[in-house]
PDB file of N, CA and C in Angstrom:
ATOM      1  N   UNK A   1     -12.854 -20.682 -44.490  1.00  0.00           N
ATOM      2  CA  UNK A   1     -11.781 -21.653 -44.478  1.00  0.00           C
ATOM      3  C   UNK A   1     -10.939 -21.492 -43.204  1.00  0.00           C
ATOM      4  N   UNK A   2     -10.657 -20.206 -43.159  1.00  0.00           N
ATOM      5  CA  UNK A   2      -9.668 -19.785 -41.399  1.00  0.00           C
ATOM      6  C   UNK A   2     -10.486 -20.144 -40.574  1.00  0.00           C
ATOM      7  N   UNK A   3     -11.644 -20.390 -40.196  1.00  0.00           N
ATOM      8  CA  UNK A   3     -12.480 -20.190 -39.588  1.00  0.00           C
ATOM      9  C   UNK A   3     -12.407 -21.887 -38.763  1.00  0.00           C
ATOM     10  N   UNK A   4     -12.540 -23.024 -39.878  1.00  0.00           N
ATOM     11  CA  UNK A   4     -12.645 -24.064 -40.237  1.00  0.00           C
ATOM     12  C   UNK A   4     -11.316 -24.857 -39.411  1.00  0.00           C
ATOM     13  N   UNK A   5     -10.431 -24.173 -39.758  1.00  0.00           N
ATOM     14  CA  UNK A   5      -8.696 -24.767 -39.743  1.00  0.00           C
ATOM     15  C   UNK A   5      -8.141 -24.188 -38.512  1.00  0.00           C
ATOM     16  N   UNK A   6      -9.252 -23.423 -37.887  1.00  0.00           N
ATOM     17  CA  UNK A   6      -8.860 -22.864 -36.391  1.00  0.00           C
ATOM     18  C   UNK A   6      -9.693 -24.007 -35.431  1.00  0.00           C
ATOM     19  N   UNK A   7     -11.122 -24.287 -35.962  1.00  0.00           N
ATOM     20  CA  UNK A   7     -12.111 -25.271 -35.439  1.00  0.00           C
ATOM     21  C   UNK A   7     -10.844 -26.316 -35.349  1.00  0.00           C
ATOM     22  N   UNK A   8     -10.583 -26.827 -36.560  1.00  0.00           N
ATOM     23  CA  UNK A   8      -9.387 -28.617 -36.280  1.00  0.00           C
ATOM     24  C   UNK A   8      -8.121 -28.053 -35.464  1.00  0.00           C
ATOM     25  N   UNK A   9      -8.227 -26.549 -35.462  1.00  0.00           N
ATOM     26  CA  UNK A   9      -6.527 -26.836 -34.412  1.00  0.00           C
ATOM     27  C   UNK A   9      -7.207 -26.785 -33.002  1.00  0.00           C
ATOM     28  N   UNK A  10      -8.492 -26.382 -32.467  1.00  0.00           N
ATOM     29  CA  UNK A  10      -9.005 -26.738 -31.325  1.00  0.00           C
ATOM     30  C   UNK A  10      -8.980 -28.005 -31.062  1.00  0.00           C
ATOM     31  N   UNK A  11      -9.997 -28.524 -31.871  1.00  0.00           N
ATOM     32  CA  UNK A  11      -9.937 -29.623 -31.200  1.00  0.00           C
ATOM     33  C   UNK A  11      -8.470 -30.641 -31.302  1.00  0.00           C
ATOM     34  N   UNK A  12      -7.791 -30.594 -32.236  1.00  0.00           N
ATOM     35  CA  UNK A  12      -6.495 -31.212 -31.895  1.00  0.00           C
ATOM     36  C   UNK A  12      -5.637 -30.445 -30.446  1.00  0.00           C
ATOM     37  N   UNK A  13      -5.856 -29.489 -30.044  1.00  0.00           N
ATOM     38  CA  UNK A  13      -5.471 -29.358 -28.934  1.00  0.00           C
ATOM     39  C   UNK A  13      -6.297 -30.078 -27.576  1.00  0.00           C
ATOM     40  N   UNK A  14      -7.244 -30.060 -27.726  1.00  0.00           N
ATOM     41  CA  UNK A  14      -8.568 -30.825 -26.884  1.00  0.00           C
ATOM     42  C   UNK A  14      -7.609 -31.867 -26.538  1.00  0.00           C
ATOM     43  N   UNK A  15      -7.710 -32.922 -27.890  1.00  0.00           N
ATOM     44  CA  UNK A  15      -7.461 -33.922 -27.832  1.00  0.00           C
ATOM     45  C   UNK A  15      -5.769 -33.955 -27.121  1.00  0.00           C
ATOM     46  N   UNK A  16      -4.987 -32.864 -27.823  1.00  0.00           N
ATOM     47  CA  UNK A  16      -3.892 -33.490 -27.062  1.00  0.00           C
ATOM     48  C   UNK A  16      -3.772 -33.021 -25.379  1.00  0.00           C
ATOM     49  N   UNK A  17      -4.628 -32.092 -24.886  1.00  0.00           N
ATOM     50  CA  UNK A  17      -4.436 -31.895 -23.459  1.00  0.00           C
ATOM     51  C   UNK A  17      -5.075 -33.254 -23.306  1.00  0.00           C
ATOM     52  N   UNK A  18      -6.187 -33.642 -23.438  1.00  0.00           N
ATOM     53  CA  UNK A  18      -7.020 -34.801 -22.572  1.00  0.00           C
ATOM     54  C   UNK A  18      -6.031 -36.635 -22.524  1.00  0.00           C
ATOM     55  N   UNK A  19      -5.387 -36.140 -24.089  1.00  0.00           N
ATOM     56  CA  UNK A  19      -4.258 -37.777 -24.111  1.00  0.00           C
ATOM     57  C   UNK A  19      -2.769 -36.968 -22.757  1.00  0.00           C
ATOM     58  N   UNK A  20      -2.470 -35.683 -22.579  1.00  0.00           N
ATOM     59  CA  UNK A  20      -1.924 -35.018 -21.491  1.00  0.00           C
ATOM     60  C   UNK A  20      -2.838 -35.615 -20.123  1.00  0.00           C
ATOM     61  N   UNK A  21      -3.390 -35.373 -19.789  1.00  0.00           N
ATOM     62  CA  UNK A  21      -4.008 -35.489 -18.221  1.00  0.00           C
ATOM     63  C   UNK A  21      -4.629 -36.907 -18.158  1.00  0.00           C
ATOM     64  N   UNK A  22      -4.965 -37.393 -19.128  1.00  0.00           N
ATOM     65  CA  UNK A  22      -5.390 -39.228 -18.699  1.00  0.00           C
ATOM     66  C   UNK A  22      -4.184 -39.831 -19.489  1.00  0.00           C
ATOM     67  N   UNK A  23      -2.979 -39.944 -19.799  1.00  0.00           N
ATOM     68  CA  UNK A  23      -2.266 -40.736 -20.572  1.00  0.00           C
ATOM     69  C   UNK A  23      -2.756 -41.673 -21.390  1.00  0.00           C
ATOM     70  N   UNK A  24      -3.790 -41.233 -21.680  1.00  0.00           N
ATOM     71  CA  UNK A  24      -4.226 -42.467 -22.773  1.00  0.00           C
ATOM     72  C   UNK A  24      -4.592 -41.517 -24.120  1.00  0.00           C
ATOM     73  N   UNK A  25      -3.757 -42.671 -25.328  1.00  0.00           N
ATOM     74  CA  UNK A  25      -3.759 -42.417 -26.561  1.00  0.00           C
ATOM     75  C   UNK A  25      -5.262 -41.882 -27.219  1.00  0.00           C
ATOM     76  N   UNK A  26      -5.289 -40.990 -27.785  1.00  0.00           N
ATOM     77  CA  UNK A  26      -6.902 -40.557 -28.485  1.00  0.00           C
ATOM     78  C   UNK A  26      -7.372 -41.577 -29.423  1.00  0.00           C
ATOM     79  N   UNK A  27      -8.645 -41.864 -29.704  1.00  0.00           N
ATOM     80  CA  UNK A  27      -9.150 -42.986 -30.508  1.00  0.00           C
ATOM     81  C   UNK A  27      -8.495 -42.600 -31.575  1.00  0.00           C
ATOM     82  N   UNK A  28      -8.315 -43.504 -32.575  1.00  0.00           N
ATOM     83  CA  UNK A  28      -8.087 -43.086 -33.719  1.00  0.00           C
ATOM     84  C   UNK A  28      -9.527 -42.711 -34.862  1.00  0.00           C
ATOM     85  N   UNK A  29     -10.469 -43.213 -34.704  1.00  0.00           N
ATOM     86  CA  UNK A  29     -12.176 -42.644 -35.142  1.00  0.00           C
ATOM     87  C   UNK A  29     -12.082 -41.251 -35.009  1.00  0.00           C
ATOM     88  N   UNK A  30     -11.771 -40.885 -33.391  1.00  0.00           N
ATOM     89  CA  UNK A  30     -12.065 -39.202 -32.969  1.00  0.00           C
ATOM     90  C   UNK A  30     -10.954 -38.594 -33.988  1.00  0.00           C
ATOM     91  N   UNK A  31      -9.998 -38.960 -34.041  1.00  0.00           N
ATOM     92  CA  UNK A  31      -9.273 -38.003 -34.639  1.00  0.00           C
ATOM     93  C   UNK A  31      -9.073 -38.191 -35.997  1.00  0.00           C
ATOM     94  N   UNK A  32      -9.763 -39.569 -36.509  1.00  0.00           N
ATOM     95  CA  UNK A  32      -9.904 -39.135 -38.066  1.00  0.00           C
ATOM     96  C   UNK A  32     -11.467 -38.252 -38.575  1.00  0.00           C
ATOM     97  N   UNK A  33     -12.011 -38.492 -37.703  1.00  0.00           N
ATOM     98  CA  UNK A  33     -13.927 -38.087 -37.770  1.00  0.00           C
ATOM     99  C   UNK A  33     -12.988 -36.265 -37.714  1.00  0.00           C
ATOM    100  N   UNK A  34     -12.418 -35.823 -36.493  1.00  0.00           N
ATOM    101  CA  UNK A  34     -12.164 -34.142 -36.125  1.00  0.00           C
ATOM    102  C   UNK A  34     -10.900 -33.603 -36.395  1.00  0.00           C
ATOM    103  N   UNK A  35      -9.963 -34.470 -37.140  1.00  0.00           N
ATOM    104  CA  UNK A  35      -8.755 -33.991 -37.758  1.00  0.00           C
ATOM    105  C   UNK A  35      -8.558 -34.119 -39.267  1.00  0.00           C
ATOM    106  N   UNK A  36      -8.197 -35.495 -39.299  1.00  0.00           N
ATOM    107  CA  UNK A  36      -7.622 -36.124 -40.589  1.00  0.00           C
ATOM    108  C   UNK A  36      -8.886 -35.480 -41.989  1.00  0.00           C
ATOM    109  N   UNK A  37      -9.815 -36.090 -41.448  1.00  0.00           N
ATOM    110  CA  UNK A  37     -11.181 -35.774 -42.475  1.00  0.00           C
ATOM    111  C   UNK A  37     -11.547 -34.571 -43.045  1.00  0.00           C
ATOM    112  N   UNK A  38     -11.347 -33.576 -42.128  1.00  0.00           N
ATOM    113  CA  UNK A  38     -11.442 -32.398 -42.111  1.00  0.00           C
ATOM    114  C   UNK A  38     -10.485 -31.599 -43.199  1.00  0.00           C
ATOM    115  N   UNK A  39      -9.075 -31.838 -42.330  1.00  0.00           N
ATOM    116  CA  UNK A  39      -8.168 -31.377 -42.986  1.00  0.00           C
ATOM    117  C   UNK A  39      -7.879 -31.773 -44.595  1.00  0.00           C
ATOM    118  N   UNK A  40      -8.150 -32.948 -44.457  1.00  0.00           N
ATOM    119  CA  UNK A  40      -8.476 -33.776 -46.530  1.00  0.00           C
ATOM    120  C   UNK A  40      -9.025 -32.908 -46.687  1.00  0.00           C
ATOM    121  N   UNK A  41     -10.078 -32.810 -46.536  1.00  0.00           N
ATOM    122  CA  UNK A  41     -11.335 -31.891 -47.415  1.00  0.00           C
ATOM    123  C   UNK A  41     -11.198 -30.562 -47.235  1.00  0.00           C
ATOM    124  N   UNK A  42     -10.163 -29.706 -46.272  1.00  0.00           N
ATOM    125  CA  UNK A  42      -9.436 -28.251 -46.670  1.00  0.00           C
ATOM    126  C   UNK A  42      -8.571 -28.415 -47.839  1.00  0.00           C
ATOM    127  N   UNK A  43      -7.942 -29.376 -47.469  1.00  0.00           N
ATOM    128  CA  UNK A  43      -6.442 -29.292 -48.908  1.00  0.00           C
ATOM    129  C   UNK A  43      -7.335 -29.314 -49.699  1.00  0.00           C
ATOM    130  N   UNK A  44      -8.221 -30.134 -50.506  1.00  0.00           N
ATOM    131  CA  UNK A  44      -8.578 -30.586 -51.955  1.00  0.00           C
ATOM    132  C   UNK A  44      -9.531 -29.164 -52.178  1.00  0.00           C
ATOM    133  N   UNK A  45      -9.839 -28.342 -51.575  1.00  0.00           N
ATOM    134  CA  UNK A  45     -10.742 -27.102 -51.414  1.00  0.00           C
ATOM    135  C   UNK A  45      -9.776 -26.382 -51.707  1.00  0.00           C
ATOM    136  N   UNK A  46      -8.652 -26.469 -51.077  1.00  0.00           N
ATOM    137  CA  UNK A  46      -7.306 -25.340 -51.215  1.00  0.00           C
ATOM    138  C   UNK A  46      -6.857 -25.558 -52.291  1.00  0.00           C
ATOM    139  N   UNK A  47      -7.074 -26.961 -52.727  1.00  0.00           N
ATOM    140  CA  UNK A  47      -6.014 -27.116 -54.399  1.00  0.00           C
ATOM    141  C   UNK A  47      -6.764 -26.713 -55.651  1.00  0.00           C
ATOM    142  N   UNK A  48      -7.843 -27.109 -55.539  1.00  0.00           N
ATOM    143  CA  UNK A  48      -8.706 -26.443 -56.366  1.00  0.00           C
ATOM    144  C   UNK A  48      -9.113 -25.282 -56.700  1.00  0.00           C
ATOM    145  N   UNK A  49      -9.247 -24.395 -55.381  1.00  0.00           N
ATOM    146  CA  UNK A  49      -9.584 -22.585 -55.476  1.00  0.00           C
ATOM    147  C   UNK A  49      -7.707 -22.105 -55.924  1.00  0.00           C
ATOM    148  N   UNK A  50      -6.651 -22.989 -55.646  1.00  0.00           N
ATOM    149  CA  UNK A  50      -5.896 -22.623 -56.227  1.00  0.00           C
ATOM    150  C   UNK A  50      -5.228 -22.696 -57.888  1.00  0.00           C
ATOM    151  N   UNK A  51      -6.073 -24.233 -57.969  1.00  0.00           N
ATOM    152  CA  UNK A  51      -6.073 -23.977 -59.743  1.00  0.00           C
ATOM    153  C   UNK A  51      -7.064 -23.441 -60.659  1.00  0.00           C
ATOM    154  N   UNK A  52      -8.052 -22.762 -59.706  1.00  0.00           N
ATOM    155  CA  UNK A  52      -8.817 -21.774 -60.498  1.00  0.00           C
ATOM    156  C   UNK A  52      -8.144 -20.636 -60.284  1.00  0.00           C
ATOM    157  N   UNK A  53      -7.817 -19.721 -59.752  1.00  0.00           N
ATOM    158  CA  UNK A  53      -6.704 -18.890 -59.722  1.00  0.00           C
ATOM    159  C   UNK A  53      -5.594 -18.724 -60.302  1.00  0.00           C
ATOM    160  N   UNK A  54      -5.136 -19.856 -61.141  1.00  0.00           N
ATOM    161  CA  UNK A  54      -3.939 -20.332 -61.666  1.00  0.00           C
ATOM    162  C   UNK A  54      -4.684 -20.221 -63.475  1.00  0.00           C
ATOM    163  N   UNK A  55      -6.003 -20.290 -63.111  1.00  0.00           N
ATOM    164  CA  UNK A  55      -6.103 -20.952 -64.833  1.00  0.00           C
ATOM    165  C   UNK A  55      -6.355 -19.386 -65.455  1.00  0.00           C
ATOM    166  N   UNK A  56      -7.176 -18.340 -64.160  1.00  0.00           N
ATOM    167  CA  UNK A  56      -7.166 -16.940 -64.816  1.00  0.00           C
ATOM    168  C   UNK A  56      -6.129 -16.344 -65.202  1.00  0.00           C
ATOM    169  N   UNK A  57      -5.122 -16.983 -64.742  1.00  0.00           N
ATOM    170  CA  UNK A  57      -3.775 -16.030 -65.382  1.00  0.00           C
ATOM    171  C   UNK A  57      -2.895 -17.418 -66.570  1.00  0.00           C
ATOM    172  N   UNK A  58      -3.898 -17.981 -66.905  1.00  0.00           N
ATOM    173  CA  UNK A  58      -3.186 -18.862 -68.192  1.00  0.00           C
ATOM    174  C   UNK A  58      -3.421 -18.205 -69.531  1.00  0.00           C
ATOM    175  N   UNK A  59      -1.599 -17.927 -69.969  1.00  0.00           N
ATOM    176  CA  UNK A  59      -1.949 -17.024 -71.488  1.00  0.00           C
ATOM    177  C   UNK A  59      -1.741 -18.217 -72.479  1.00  0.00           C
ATOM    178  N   UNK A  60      -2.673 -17.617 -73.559  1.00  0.00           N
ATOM    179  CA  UNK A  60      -2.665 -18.960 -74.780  1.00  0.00           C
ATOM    180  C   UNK A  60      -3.962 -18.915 -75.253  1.00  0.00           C
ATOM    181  N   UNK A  61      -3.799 -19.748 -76.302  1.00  0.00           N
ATOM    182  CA  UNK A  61      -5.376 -20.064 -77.019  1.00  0.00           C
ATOM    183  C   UNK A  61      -5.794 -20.673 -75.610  1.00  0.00           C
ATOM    184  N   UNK A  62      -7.389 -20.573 -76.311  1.00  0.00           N
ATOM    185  CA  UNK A  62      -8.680 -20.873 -75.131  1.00  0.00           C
ATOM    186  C   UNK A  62      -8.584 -22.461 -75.713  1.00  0.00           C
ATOM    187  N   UNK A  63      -8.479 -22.899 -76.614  1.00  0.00           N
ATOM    188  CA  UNK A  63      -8.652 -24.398 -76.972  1.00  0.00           C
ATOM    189  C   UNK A  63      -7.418 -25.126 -77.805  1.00  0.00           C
ATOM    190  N   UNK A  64      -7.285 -26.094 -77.625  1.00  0.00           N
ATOM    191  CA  UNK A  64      -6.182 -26.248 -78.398  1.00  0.00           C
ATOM    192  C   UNK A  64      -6.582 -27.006 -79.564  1.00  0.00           C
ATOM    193  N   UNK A  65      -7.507 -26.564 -80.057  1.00  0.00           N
ATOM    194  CA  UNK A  65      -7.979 -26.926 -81.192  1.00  0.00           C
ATOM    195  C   UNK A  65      -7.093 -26.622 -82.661  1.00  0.00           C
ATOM    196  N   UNK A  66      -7.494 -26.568 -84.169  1.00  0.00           N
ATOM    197  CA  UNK A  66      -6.694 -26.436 -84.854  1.00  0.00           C
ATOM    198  C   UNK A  66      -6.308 -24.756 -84.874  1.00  0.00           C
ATOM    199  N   UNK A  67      -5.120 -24.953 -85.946  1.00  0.00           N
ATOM    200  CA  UNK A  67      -4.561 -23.503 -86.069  1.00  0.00           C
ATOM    201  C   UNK A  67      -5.266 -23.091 -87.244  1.00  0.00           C
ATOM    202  N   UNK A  68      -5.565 -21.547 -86.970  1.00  0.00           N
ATOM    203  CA  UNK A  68      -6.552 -20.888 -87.845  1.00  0.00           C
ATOM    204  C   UNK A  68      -5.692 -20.440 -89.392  1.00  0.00           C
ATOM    205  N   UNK A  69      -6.438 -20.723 -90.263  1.00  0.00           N
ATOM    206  CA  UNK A  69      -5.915 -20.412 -91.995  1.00  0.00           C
ATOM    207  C   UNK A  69      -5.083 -19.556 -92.209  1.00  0.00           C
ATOM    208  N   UNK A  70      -5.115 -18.368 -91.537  1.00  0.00           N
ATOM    209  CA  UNK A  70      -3.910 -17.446 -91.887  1.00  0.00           C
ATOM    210  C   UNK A  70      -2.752 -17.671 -91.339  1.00  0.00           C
ATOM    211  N   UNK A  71      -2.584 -18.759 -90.562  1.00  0.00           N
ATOM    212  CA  UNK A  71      -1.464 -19.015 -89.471  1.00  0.00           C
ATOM    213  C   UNK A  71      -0.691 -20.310 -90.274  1.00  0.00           C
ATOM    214  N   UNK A  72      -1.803 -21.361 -90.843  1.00  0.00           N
ATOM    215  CA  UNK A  72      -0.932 -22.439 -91.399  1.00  0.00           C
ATOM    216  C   UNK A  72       0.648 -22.616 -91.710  1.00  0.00           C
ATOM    217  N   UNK A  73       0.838 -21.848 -92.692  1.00  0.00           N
ATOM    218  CA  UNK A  73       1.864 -21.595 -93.339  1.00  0.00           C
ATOM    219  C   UNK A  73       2.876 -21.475 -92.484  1.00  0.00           C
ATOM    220  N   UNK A  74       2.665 -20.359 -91.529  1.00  0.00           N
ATOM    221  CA  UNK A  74       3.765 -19.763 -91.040  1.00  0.00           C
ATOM    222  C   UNK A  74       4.263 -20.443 -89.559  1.00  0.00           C
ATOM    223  N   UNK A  75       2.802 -21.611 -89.354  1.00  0.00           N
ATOM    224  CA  UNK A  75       3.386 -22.342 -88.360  1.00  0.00           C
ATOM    225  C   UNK A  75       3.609 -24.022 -88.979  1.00  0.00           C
ATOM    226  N   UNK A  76       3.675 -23.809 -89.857  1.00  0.00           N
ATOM    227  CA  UNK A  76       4.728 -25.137 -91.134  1.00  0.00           C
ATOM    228  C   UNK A  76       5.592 -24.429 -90.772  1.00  0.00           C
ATOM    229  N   UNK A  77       6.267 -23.031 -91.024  1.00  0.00           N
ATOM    230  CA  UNK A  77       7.591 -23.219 -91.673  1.00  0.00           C
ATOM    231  C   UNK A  77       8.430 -23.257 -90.013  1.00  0.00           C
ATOM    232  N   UNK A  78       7.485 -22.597 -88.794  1.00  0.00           N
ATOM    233  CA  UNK A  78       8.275 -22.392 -87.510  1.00  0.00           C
ATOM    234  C   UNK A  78       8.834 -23.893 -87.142  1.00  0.00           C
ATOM    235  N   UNK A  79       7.999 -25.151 -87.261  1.00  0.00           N
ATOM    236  CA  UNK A  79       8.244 -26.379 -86.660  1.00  0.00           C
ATOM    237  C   UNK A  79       9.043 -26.898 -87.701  1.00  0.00           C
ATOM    238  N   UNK A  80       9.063 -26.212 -88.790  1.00  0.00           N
ATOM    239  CA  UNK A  80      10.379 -27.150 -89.900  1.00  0.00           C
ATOM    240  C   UNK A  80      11.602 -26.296 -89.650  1.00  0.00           C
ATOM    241  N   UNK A  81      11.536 -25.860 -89.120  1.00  0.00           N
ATOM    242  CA  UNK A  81      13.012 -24.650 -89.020  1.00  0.00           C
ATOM    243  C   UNK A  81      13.095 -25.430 -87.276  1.00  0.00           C
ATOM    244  N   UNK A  82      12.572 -25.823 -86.489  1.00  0.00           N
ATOM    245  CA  UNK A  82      12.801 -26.404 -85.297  1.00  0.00           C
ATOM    246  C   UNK A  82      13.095 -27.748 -85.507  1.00  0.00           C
ATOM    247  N   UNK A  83      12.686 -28.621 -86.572  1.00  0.00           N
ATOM    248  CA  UNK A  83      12.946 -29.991 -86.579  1.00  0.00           C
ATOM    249  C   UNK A  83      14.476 -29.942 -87.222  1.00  0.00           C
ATOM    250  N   UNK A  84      15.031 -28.565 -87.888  1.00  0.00           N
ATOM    251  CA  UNK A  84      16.282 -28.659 -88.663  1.00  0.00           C
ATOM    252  C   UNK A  84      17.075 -27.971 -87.744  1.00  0.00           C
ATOM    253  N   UNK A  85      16.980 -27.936 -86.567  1.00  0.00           N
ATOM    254  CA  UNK A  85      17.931 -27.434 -85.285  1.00  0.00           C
ATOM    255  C   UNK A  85      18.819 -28.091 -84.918  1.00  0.00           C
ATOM    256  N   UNK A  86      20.049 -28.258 -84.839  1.00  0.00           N
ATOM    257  CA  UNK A  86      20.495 -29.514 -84.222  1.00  0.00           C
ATOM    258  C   UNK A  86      21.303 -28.777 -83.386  1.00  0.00           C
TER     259      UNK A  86
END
């Protein structure tokens, strides 16, 4: 990934010496093809390896499926003692 995000800060420097020494604006193709594109597809790589990282440290049931028989009762009486909160 460092590796990757050092490659797009090259060439965004490329590009900005060469729009430096010819005054002319960089295509916008080149720099969505060697910047923009690139960099999308780091973030959504970055957001993802970060919500897998996020989900190993999630405490709780594995499913939120129903509550198991010995629990019934005692999670009746927790949400009726919360609905009589005021």
């Amino acid at each position: 990934m460092r590796q990757r995000l050092g490659s797009i800060r090259e060439d965004l420097d490329a590009m900005r010496r060469r729009f430096g020494r010819d005054s002319r604006a960089p295509r916008f193709d080149l720099v969505f093809d060697q910047a923009i594109k690139p960099l999308t597809l780091a973030a959504e790589e970055l957001k993802l390896s970060i919500r897998e990282k996020q989900s190993e440290f999630v405490f709780g049931p594995e499913s939120e499926g129903e509550v198991p028989a010995q629990y019934k009762a005692q999670v009746a009486e927790y949400f009726k003692a919360l609905s009589e909160m005021k």
